[in-house]
PDB file of N, CA and C in Angstrom:
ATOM      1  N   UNK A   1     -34.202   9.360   9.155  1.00  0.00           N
ATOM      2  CA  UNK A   1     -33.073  10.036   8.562  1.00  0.00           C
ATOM      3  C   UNK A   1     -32.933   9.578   7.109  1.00  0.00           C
ATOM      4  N   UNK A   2     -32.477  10.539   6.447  1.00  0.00           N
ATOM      5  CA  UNK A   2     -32.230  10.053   4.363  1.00  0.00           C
ATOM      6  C   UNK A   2     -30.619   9.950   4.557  1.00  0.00           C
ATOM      7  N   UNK A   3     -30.498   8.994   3.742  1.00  0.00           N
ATOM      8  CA  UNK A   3     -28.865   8.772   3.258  1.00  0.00           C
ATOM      9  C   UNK A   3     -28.859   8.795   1.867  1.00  0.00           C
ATOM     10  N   UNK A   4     -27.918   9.473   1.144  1.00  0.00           N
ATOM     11  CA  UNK A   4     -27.807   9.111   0.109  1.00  0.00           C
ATOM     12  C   UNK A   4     -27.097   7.521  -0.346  1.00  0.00           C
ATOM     13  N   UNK A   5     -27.060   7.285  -1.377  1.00  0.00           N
ATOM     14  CA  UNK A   5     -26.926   5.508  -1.281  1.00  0.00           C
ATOM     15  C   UNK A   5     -26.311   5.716  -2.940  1.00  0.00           C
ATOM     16  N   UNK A   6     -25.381   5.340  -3.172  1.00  0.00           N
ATOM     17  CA  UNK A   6     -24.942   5.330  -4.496  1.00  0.00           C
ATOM     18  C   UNK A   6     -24.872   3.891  -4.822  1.00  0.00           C
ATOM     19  N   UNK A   7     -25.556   3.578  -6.020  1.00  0.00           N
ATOM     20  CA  UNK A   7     -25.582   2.415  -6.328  1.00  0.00           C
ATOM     21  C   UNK A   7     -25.268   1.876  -7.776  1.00  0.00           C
ATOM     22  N   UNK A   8     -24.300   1.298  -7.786  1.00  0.00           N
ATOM     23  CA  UNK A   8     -23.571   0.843  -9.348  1.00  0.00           C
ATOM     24  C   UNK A   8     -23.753  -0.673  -9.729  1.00  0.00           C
ATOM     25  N   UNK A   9     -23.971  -1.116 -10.663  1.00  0.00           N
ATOM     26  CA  UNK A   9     -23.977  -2.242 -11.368  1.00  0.00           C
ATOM     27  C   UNK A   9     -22.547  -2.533 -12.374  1.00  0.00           C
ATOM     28  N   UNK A  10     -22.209  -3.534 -11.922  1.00  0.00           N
ATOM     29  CA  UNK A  10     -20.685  -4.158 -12.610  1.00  0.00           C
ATOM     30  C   UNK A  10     -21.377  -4.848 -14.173  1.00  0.00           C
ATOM     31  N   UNK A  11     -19.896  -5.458 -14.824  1.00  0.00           N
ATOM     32  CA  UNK A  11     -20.341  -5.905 -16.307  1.00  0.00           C
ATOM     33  C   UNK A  11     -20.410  -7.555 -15.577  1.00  0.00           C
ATOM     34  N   UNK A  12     -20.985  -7.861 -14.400  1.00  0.00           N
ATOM     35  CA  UNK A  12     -21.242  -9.013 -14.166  1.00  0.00           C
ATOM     36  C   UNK A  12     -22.739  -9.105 -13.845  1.00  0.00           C
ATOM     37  N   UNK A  13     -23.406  -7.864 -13.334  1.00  0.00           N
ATOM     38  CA  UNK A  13     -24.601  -7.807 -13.472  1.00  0.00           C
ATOM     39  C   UNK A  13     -24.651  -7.905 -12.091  1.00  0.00           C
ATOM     40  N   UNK A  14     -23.471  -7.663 -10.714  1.00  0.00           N
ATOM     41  CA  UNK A  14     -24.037  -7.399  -9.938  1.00  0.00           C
ATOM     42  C   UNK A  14     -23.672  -6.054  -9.078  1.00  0.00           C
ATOM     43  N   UNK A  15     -24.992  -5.803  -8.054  1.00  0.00           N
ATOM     44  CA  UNK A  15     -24.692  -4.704  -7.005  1.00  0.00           C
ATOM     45  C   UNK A  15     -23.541  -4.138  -6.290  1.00  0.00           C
ATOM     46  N   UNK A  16     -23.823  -2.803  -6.440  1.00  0.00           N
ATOM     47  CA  UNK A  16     -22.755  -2.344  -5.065  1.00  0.00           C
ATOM     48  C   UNK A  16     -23.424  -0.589  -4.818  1.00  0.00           C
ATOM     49  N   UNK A  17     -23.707  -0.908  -3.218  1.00  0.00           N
ATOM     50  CA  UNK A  17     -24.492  -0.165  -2.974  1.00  0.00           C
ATOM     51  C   UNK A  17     -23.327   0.612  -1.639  1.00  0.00           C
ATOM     52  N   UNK A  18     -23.098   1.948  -1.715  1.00  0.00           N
ATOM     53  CA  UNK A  18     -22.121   2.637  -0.577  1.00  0.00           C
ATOM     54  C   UNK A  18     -23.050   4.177   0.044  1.00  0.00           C
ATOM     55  N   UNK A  19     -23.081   4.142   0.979  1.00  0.00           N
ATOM     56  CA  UNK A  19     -23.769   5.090   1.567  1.00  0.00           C
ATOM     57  C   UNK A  19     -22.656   6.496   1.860  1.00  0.00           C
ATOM     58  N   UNK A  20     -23.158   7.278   0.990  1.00  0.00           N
ATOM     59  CA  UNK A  20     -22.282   8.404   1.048  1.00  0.00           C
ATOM     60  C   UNK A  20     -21.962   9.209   2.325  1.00  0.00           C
ATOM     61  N   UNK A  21     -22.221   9.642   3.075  1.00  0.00           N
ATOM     62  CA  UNK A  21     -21.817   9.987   4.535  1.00  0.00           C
ATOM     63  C   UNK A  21     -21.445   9.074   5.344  1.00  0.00           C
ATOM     64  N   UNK A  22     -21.418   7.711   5.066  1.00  0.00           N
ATOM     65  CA  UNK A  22     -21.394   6.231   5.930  1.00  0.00           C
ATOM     66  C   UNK A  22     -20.194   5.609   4.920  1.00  0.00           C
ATOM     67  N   UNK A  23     -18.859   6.073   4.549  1.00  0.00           N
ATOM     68  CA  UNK A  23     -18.043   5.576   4.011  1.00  0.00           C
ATOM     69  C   UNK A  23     -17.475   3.975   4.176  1.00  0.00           C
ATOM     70  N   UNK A  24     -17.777   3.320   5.509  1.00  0.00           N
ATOM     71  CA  UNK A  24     -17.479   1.946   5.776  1.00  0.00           C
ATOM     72  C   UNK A  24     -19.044   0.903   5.265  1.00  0.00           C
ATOM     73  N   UNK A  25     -20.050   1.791   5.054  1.00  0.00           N
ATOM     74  CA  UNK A  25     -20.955   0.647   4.563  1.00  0.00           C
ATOM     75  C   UNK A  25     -21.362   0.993   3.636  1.00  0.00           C
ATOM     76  N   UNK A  26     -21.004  -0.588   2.607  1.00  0.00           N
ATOM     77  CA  UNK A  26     -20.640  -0.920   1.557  1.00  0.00           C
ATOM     78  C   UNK A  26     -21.149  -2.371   1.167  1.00  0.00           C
ATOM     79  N   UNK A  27     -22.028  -2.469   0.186  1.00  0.00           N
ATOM     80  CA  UNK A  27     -22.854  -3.674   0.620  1.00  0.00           C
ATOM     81  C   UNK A  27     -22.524  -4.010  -1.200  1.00  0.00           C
ATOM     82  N   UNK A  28     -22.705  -5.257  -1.425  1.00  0.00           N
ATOM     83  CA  UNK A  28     -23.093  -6.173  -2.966  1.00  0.00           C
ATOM     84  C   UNK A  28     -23.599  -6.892  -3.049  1.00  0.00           C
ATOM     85  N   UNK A  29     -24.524  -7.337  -4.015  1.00  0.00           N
ATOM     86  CA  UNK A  29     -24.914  -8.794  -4.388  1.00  0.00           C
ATOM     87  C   UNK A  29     -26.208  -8.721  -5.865  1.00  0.00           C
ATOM     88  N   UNK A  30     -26.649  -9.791  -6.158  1.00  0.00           N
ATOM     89  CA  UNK A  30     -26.671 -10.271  -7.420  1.00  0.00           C
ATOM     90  C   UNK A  30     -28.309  -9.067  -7.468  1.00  0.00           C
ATOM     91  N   UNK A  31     -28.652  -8.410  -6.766  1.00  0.00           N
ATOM     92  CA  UNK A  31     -30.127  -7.796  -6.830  1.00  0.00           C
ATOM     93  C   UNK A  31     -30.158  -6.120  -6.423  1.00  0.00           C
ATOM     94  N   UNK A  32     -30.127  -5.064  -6.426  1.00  0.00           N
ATOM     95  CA  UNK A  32     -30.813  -4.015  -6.870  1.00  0.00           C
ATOM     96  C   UNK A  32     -31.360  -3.778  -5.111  1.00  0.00           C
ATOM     97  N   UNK A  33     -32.412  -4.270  -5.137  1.00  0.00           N
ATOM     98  CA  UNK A  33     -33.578  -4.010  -3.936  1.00  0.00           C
ATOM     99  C   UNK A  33     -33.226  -4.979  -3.081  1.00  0.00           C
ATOM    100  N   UNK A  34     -32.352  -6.112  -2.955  1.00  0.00           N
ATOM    101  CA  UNK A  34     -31.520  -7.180  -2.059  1.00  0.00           C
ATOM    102  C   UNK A  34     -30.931  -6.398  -1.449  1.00  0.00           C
ATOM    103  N   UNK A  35     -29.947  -5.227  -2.189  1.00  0.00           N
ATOM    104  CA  UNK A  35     -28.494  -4.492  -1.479  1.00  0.00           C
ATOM    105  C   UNK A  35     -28.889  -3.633  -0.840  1.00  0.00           C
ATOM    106  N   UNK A  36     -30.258  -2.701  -1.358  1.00  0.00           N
ATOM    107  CA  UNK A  36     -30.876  -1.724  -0.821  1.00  0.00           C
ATOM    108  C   UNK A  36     -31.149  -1.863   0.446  1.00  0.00           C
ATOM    109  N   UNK A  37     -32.041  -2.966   0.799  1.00  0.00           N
ATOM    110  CA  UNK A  37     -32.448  -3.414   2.249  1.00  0.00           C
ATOM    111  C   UNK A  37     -31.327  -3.927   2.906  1.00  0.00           C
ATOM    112  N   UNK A  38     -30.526  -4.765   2.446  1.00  0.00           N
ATOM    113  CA  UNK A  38     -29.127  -4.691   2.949  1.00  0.00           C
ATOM    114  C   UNK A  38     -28.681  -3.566   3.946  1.00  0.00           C
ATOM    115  N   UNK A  39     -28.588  -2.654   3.117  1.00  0.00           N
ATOM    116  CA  UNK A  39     -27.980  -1.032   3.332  1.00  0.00           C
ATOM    117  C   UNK A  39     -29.057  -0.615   4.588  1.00  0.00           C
ATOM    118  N   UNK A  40     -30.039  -1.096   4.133  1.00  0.00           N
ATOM    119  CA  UNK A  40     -31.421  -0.081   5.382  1.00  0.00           C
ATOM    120  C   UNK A  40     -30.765  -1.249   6.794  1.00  0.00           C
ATOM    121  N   UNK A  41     -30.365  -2.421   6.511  1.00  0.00           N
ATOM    122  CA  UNK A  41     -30.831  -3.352   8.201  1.00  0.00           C
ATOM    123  C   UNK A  41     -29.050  -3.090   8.406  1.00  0.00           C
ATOM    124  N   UNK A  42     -27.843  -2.691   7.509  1.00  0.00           N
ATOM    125  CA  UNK A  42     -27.072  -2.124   8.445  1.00  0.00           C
ATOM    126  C   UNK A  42     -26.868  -1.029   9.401  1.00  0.00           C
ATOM    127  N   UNK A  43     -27.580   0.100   8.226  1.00  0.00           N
ATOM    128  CA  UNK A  43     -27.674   1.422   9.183  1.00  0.00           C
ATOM    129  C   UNK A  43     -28.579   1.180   9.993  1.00  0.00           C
ATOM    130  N   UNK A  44     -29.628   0.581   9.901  1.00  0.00           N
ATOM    131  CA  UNK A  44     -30.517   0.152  11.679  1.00  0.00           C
ATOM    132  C   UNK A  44     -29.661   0.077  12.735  1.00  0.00           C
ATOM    133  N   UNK A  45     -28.517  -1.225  12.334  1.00  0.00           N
ATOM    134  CA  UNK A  45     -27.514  -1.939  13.580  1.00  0.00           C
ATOM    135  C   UNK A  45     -26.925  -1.251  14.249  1.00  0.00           C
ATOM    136  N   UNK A  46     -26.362  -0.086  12.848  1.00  0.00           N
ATOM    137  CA  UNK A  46     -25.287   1.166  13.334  1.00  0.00           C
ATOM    138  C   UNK A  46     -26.228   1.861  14.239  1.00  0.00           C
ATOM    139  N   UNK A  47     -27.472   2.502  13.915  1.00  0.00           N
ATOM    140  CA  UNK A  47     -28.459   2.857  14.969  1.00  0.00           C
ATOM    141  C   UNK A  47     -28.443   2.909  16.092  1.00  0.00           C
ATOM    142  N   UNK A  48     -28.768   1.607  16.373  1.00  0.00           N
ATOM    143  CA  UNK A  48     -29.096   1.051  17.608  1.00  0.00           C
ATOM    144  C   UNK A  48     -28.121   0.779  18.529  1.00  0.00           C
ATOM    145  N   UNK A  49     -26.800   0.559  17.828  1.00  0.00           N
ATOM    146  CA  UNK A  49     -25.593   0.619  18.362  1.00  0.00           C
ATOM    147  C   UNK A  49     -25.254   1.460  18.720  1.00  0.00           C
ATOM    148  N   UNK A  50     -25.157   2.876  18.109  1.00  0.00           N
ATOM    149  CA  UNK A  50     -24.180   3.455  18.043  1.00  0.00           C
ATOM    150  C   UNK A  50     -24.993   4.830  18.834  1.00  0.00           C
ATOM    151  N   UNK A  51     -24.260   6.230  19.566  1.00  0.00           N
ATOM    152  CA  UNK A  51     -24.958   7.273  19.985  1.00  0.00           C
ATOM    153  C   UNK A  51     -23.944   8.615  19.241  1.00  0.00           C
ATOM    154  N   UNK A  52     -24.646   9.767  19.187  1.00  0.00           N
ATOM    155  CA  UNK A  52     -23.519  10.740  19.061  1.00  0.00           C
ATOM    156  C   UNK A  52     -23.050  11.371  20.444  1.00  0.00           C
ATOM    157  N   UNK A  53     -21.763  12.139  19.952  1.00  0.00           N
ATOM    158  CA  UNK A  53     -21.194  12.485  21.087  1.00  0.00           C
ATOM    159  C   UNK A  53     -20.367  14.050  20.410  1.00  0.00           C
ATOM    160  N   UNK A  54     -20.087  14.982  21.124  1.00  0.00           N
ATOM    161  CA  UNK A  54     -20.021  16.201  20.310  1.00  0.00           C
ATOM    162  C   UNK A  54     -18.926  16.587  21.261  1.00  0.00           C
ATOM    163  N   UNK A  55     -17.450  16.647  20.664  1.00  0.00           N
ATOM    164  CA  UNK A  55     -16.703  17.123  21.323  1.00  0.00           C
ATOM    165  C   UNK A  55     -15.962  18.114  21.212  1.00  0.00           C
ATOM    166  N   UNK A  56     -15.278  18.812  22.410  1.00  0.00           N
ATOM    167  CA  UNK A  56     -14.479  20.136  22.150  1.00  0.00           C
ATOM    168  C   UNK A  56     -13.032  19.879  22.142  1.00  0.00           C
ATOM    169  N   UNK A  57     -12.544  19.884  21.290  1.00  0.00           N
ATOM    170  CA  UNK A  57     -11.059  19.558  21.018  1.00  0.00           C
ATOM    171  C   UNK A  57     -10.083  20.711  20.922  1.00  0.00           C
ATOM    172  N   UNK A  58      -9.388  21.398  21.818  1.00  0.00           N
ATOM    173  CA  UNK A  58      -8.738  22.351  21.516  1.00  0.00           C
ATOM    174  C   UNK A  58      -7.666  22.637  20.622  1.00  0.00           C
ATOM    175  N   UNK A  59      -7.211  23.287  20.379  1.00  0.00           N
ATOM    176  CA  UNK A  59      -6.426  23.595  18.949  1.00  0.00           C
ATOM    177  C   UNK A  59      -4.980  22.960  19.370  1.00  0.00           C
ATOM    178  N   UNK A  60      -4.618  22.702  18.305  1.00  0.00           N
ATOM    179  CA  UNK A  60      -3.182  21.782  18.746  1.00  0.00           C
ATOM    180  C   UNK A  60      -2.260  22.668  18.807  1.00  0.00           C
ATOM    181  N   UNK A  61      -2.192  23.682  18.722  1.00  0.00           N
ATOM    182  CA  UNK A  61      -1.244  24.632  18.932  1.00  0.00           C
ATOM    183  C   UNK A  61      -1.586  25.694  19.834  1.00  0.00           C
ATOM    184  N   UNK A  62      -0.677  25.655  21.142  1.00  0.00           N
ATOM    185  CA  UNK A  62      -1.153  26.204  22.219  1.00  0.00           C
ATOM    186  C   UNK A  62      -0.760  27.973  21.945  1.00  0.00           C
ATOM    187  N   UNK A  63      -1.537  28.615  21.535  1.00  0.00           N
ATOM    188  CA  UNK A  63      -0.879  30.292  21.525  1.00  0.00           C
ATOM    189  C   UNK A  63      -0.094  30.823  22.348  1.00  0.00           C
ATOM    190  N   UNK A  64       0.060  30.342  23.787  1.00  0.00           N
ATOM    191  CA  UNK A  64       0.964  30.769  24.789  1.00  0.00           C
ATOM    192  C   UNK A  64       2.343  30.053  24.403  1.00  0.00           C
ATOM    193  N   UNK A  65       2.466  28.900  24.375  1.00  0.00           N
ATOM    194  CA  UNK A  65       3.345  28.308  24.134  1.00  0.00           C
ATOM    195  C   UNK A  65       4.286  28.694  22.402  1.00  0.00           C
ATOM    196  N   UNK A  66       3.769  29.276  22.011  1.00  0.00           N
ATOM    197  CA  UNK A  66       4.209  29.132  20.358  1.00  0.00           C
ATOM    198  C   UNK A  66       5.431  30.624  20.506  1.00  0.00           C
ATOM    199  N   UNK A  67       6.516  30.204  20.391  1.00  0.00           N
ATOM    200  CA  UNK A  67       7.348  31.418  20.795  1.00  0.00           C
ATOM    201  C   UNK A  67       7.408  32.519  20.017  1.00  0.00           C
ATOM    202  N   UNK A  68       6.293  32.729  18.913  1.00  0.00           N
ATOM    203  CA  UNK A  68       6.231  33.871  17.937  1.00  0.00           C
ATOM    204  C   UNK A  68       5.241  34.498  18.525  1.00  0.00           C
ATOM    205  N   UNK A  69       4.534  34.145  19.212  1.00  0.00           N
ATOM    206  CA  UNK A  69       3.385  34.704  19.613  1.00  0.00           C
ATOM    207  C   UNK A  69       3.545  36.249  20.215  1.00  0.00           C
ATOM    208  N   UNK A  70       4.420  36.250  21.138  1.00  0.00           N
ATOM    209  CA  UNK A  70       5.213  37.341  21.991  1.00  0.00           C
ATOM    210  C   UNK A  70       5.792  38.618  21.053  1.00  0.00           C
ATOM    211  N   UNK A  71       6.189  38.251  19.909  1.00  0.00           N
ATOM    212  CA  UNK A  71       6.064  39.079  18.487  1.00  0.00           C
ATOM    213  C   UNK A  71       5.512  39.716  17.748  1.00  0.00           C
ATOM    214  N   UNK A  72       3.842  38.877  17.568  1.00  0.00           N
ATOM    215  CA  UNK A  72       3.282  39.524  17.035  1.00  0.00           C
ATOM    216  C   UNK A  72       2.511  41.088  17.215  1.00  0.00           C
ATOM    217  N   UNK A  73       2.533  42.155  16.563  1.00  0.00           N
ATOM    218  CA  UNK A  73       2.267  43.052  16.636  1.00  0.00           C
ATOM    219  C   UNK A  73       3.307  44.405  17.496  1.00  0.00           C
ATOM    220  N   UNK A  74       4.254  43.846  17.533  1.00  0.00           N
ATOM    221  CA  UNK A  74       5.097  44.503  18.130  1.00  0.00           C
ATOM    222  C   UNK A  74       5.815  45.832  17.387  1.00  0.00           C
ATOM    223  N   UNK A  75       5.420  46.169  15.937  1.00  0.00           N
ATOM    224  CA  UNK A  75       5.862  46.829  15.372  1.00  0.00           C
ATOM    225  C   UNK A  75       4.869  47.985  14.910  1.00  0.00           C
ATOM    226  N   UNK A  76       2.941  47.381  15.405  1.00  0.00           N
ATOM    227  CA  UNK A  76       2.097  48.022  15.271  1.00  0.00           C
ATOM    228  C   UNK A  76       1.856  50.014  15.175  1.00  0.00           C
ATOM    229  N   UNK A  77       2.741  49.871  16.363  1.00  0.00           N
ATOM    230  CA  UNK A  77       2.479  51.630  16.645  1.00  0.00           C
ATOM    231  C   UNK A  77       4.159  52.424  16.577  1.00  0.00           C
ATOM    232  N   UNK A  78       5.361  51.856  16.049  1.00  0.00           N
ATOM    233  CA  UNK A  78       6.399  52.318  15.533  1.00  0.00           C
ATOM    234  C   UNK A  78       6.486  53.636  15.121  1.00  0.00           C
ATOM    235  N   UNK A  79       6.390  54.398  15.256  1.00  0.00           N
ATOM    236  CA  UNK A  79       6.654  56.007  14.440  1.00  0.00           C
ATOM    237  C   UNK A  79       7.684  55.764  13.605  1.00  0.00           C
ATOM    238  N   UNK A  80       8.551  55.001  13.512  1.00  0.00           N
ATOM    239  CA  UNK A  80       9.873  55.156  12.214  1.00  0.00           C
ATOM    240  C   UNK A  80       9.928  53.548  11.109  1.00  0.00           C
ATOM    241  N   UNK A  81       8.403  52.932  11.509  1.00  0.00           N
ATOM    242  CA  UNK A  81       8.264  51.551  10.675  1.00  0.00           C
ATOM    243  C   UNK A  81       7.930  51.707   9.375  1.00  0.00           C
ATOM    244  N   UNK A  82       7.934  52.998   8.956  1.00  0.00           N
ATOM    245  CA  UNK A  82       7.405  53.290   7.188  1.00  0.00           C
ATOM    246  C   UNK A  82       8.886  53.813   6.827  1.00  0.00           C
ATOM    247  N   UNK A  83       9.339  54.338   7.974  1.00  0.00           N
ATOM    248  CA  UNK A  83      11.073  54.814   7.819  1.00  0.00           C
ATOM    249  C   UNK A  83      12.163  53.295   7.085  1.00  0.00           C
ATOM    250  N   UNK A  84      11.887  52.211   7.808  1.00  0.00           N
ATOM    251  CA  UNK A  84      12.064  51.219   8.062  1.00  0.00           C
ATOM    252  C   UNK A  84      12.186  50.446   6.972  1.00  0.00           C
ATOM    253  N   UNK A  85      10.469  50.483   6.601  1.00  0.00           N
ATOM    254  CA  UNK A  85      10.292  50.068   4.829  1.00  0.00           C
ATOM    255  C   UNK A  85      10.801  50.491   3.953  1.00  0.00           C
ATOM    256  N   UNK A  86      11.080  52.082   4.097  1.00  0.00           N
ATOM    257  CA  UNK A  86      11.299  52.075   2.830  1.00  0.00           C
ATOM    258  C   UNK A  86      13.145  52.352   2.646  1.00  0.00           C
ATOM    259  N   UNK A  87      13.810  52.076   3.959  1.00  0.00           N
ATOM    260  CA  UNK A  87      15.252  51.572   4.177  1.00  0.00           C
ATOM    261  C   UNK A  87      15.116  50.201   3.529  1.00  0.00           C
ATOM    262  N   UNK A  88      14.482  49.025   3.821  1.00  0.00           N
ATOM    263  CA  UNK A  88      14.504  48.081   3.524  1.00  0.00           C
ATOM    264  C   UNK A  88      14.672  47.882   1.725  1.00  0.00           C
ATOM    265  N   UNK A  89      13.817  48.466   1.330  1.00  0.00           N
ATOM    266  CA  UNK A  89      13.037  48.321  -0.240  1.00  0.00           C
ATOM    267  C   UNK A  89      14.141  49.352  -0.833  1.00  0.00           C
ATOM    268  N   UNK A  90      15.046  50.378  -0.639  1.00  0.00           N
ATOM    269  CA  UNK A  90      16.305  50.913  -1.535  1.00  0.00           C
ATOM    270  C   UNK A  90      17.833  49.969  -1.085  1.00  0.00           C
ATOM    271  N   UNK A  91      17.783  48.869   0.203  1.00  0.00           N
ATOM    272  CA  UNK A  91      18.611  48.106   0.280  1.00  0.00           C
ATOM    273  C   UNK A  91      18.158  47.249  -0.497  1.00  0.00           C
ATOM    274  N   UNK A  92      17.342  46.618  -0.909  1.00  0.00           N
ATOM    275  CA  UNK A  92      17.047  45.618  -2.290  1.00  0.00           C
ATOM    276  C   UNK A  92      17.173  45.923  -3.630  1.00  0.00           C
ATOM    277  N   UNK A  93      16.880  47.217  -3.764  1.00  0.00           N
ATOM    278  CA  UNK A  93      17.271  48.080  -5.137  1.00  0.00           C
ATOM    279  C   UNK A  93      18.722  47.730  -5.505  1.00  0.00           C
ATOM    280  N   UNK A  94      19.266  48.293  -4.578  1.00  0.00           N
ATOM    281  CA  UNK A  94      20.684  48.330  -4.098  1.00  0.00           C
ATOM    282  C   UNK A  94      21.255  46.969  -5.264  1.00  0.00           C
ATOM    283  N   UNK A  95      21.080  46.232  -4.169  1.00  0.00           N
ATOM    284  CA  UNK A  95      21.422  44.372  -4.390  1.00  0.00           C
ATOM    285  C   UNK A  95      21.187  43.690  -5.634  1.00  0.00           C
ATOM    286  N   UNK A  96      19.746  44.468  -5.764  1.00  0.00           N
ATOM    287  CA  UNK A  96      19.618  44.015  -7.351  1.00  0.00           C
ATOM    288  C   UNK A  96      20.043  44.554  -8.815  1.00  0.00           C
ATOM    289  N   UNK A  97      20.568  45.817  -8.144  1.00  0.00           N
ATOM    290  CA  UNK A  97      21.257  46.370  -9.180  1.00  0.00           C
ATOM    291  C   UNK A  97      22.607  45.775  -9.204  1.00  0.00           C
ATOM    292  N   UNK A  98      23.378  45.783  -7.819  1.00  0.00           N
ATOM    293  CA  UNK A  98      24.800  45.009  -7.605  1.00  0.00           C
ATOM    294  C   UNK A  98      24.279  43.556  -8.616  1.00  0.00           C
ATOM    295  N   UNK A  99      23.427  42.010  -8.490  1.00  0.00           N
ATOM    296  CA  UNK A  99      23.597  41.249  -8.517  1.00  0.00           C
ATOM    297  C   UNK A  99      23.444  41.497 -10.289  1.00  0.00           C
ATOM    298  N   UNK A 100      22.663  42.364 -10.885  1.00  0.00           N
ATOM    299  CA  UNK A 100      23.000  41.862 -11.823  1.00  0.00           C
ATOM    300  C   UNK A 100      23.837  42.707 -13.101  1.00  0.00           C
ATOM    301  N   UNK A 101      24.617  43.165 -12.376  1.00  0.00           N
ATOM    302  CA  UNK A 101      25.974  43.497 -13.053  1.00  0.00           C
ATOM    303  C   UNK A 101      26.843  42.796 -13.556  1.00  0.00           C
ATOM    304  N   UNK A 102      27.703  42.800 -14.514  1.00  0.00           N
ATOM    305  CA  UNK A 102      28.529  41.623 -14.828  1.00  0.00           C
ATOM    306  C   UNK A 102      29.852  42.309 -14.292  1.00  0.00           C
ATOM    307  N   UNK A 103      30.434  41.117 -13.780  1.00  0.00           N
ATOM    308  CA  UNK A 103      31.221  41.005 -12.718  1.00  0.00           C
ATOM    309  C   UNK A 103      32.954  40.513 -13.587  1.00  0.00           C
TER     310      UNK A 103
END
């Protein structure tokens, strides 16, 4: 497997080597090719240690349970929902002509 390995030098002249997909290993010291192999015999440990595991986690929000749910689309096939709109949109006309009148 390739890891990328980002590796910086301080104004002390030493290492720090962090493995970019491997955010907890994080290695330093006074050499270049010291930290490098460093970095290679941790991810071995993690290796050998460690297995994957691939899980199915369901969504935290149960769709049955969510009390809007029962709502949605309920206005889909309306014959008087464009009636509706455009009641809505001359009651805002309305309001905004009222609000900005001086009073």
């Amino acid at each position: 497997m390739v890891y990328d390995v980002l590796v910086t030098q301080d104004a002390h002249k030493r290492y720090t080597a962090g493995v970019l997909s491997l955010p907890d290993i994080i290695v330093s010291g006074p050499d270049e090719m010291d930290v490098l192999q460093r970095v290679r015999d941790v991810i071995a440990r993690l290796q050998n240690n460690s297995h994957l595991v691939r899980l199915d986690i369901p969504a935290l929000l149960d769709r049955e349970a969510d009390p809007w749910v029962h709502a949605a689309g309920m206005w889909a096939n309306d014959p008087d929902w464009e009636r509706f709109q455009q009641a809505i949109e001359a009651y805002r006309r309305t309001m905004d002509v009222d609000t900005e009148s001086p009073q």
